[in-house]
Each structure stands twice: as C-alpha cells, then as structure tokens.
Protein backbone atom coordinates (compact mmCIF):
# COMPACT_ATOMS: atom_id res chain seq x y z
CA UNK A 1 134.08 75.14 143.21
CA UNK A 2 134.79 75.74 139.85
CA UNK A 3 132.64 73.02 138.85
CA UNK A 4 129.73 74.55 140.40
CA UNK A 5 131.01 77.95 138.20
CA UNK A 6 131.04 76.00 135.09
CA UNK A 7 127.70 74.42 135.66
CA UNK A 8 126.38 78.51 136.29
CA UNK A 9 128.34 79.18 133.43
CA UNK A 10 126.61 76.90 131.21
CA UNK A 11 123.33 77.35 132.51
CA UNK A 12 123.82 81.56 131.90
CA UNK A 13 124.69 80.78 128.20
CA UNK A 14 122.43 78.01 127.36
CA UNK A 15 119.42 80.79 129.04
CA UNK A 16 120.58 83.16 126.87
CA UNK A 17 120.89 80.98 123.64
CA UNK A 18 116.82 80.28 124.35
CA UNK A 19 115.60 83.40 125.14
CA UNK A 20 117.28 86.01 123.26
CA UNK A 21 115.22 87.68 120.84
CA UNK A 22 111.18 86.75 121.39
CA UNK A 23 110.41 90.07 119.11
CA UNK A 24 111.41 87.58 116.84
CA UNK A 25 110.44 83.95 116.94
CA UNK A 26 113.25 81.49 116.66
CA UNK A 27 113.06 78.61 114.43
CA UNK A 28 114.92 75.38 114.07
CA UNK A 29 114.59 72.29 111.84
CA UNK A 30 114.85 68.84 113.81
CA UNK A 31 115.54 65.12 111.92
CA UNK A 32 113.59 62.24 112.98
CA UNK A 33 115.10 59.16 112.08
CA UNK A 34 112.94 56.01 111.21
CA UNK A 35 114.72 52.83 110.61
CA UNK A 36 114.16 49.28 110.03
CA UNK A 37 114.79 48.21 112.97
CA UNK A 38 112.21 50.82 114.23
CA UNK A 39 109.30 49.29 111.62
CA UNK A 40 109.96 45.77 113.11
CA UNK A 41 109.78 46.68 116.51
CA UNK A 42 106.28 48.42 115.68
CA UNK A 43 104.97 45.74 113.46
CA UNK A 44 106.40 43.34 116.14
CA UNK A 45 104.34 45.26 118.92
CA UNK A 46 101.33 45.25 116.16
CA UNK A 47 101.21 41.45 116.32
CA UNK A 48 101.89 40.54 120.09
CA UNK A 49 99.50 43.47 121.85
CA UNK A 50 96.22 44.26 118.99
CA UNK A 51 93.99 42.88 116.84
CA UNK A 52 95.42 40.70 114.29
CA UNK A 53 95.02 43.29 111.29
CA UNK A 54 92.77 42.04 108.49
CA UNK A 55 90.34 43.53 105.87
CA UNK A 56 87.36 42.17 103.06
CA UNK A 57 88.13 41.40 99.69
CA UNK A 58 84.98 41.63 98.46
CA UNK A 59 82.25 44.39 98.74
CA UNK A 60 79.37 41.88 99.01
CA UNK A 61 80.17 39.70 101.91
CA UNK A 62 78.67 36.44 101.39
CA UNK A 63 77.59 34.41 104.76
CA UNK A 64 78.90 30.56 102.95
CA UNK A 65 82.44 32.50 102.50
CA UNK A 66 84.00 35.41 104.08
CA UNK A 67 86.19 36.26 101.24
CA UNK A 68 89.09 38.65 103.34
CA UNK A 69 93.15 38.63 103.77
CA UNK A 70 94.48 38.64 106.94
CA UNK A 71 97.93 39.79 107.86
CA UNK A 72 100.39 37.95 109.28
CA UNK A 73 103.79 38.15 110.95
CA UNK A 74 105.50 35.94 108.65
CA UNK A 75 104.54 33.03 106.06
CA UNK A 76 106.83 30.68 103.79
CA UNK A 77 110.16 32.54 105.13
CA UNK A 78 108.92 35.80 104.28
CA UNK A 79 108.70 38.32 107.02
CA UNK A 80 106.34 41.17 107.13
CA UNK A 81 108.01 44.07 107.58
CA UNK A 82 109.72 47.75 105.96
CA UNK A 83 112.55 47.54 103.93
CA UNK A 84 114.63 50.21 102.21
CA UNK A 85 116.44 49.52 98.73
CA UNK A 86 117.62 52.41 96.69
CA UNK A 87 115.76 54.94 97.21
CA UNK A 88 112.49 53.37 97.68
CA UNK A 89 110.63 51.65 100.64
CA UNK A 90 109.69 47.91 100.03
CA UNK A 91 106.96 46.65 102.40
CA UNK A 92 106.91 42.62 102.10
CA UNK A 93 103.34 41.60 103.40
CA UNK A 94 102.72 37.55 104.29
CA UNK A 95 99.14 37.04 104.42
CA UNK A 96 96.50 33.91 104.78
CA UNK A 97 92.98 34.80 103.86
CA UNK A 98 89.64 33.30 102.04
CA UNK A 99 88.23 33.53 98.30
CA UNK A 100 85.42 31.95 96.88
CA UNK A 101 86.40 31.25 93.45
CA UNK A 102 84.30 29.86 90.80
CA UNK A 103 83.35 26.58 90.41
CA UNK A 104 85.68 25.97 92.89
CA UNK A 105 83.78 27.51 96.04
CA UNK A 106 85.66 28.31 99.28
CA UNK A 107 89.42 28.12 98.94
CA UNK A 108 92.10 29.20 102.08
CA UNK A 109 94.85 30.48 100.57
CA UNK A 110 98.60 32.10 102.34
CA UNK A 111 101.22 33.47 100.61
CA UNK A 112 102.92 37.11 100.57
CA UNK A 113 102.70 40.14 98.48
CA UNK A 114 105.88 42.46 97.46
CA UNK A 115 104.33 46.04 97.77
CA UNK A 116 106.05 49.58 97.55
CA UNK A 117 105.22 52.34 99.53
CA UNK A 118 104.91 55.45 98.09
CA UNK A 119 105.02 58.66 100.73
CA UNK A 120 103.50 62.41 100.10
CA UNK A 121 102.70 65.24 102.48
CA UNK A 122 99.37 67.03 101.95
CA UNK A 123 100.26 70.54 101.76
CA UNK A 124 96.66 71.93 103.14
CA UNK A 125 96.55 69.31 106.29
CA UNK A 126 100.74 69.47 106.44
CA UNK A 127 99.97 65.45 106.73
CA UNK A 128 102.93 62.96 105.52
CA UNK A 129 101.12 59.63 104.47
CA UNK A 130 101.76 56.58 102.69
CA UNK A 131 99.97 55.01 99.21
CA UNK A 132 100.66 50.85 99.39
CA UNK A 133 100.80 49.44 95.98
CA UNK A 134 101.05 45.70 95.13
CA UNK A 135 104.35 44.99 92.43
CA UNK A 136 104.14 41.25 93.27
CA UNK A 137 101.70 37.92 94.71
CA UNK A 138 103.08 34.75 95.57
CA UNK A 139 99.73 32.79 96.37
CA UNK A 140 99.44 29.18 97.52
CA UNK A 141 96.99 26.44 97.53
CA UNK A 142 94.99 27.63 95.09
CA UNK A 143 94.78 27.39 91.28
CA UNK A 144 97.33 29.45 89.88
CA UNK A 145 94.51 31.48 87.35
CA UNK A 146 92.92 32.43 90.71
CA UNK A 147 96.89 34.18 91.43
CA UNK A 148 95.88 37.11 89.52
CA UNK A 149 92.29 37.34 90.31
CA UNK A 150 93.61 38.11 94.12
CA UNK A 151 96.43 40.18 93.19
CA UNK A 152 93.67 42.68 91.75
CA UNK A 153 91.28 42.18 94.91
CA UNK A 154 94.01 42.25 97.07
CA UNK A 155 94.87 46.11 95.50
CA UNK A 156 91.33 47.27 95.15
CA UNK A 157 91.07 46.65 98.66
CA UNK A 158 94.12 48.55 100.00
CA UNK A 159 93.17 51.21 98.19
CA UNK A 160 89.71 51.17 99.36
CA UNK A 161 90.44 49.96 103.22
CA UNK A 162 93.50 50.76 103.65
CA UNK A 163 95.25 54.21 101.47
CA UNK A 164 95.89 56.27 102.35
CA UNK A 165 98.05 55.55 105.69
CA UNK A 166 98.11 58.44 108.05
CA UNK A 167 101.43 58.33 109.09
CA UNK A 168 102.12 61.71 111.04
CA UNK A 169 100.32 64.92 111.50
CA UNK A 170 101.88 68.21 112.35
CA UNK A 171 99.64 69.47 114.62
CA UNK A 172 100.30 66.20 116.69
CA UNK A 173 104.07 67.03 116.76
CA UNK A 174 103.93 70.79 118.41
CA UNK A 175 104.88 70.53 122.32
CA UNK A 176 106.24 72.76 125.64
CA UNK A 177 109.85 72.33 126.66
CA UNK A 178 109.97 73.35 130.34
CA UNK A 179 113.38 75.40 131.21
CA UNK A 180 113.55 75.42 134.81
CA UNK A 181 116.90 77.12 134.50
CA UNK A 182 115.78 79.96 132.82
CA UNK A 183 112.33 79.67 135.09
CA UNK A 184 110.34 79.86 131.94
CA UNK A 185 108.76 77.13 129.27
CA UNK A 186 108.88 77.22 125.37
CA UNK A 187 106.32 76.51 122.88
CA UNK A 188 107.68 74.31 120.26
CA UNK A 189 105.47 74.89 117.18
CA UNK A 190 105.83 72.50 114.29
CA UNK A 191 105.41 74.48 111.17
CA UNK A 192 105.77 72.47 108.30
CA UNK A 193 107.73 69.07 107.47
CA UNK A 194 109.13 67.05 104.54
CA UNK A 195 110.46 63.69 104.43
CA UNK A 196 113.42 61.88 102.67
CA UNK A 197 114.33 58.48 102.14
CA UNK A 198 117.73 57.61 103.37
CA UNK A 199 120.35 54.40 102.69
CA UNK A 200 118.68 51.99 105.83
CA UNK A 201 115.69 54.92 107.17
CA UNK A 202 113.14 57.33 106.39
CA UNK A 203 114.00 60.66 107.39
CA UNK A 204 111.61 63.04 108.69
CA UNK A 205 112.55 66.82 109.00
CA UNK A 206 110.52 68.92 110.96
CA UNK A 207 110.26 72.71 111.20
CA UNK A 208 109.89 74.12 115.04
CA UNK A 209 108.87 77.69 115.43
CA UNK A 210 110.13 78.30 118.83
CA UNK A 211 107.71 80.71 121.29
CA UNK A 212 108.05 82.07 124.63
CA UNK A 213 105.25 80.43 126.82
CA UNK A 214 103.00 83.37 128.39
C-alpha cells in the first residue's frame, strides 16, 4: 500500500513539474553526447550495410582511367575513423583509388590521409556541419612527385563533393513526449543548439522549448 501511494505521489509531482505554467513556455537545454566509440560503430555500419563511399578526382572523367578515391575501412594499419586530441577532431581516412599521371598513365594507388574536422553551426538554417581538411597523405605505389599532386586533388575534391557535411539539423530534432500520467502530450521544440568538443566526444547541447500539445 504505501508503495502504490508513493508511485501516486510521484506521478502528482512529476504532473505538476510538466505542466505548471503553459502562459509561459518552459525551456530546458539537453547534452547529446557523441563519442568515439559512437563514430566507429557508424562508420562500421557505413561499410557492412551501403555503398562503399567513393568520389572523382578529376572534373573531366576520362573513359581509359577513372581517376577517383575510394574509401575504405582500413589500409596499412590505419583505421578510418573519428578521433579526438586536444581540443580538435582528427578524422584518419585509408583510401585506394585511381590517377592517371603523366607519362606514366593509369596508376592504383592506397594509402591514408590525416584530415581535421572543423565544425560550425549556420546561424540562419540553425545547421551544425563539418569542413574536412587534409593536414597529411601517405600514398603508395606510386611515384612519390605524384604524393603531392593527389594530396591537392584529393582536397579540391572534398571540398567540392564532399563540404560541407550536414551533420544535424534542428528542425529534425523537435519531437512529442506523450504523458499518459498527466493524460496530455508535450511538444518538444528545439530552438537553437551549439556544440563543444570534449576530452574523448563531441558534445552537442540542444535548446527545447517545451509546449503543451493542443
């Protein structure tokens, strides 16, 4: 018996705690945590389930050699995946891929690129997103004067194919909580949200705006 009071109890005062005040709208900041692990089970997913992600290096696509990097989930003991290291997130990418270089013709090439990621949010769109930029190439198999040539392809194509990376958008994030209890649903409204990055995650803090559901 008096656990069934306690449970009424608690019920009463976590009613109350939700819907006192709706003149007024309630509002509440909630932390997502991303961590490593959480990248490598994504990436992990990425590689066993879709399309093996790849992308042109060139602009003019040439039928004798389709110059292009493709991603891979590891190459030469270097893992593809998200890393954080003082303050900044370090994405190590391994890679295999084609380039016609000349004189030379149509080389295969593998290797891995050390590249940091650089986040924002877009204050019109309220949209955090990612810029990838190549620090480092390791490239093998080739000529090492053709290193550097790829390094710069390999950029000017991120930047072209892939930057920016949508990462997440706040009107994606707004959702209804029913309360049964309370025999009543809210309207969580994301309102704005800024990111930092922690010792071993990225932090995400959202704003809620919290609305009785008419």
């Amino acid at each position: 018996m008096h656990g069934e009071n306690m449970k009424k109890i608690l019920s009463l005062l976590f009613s109350i705690v939700l819907f006192v005040s709706f003149a007024q709208a309630q509002t509440a900041e909630v932390m997502v945590s991303l961590n490593e692990q959480f990248f490598d089970a994504v990436l992990d997913a990425t590689f066993k389930n879709l399309k093996q992600p790849d992308f042109p290096l060139s602009d003019s696509p040439d039928s004798s050699c389709a110059e292009s990097v493709r991603l891979e989930k590891e190459m030469n003991g270097v893992k593809t995946a998200v890393q954080f290291r003082e303050g900044k997130i370090i994405a190590p990418i391994a890679f295999t891929g084609k380039y016609n270089a000349p004189l030379l013709g149509c080389l295969d090439f593998r290797g891995w690129a050390e590249t940091h990621l650089e986040l924002d949010v877009d204050q019109n769109s309220q949209m955090l997103f990612a810029r990838a930029k190549v620090k480092n190439v390791q490239v093998n198999n080739i000529p090492s004067f053709a290193g550097g040539v790829i390094a710069r392809l390999l950029q000017g194509s991120i930047d072209k194919k892939i930057n920016p990376v949508k990462l997440l958008l706040l009107d994606k994030l707004s959702f209804v909580v029913p309360v049964s209890v309370a025999e009543g649903s809210l309207k969580m409204n994301a309102k704005s949200l800024r990111h930092e990055i922690g010792q071993n995650a990225l932090n995400v803090f959202i704003t809620y705006e919290f609305t009785k559901v008419e």
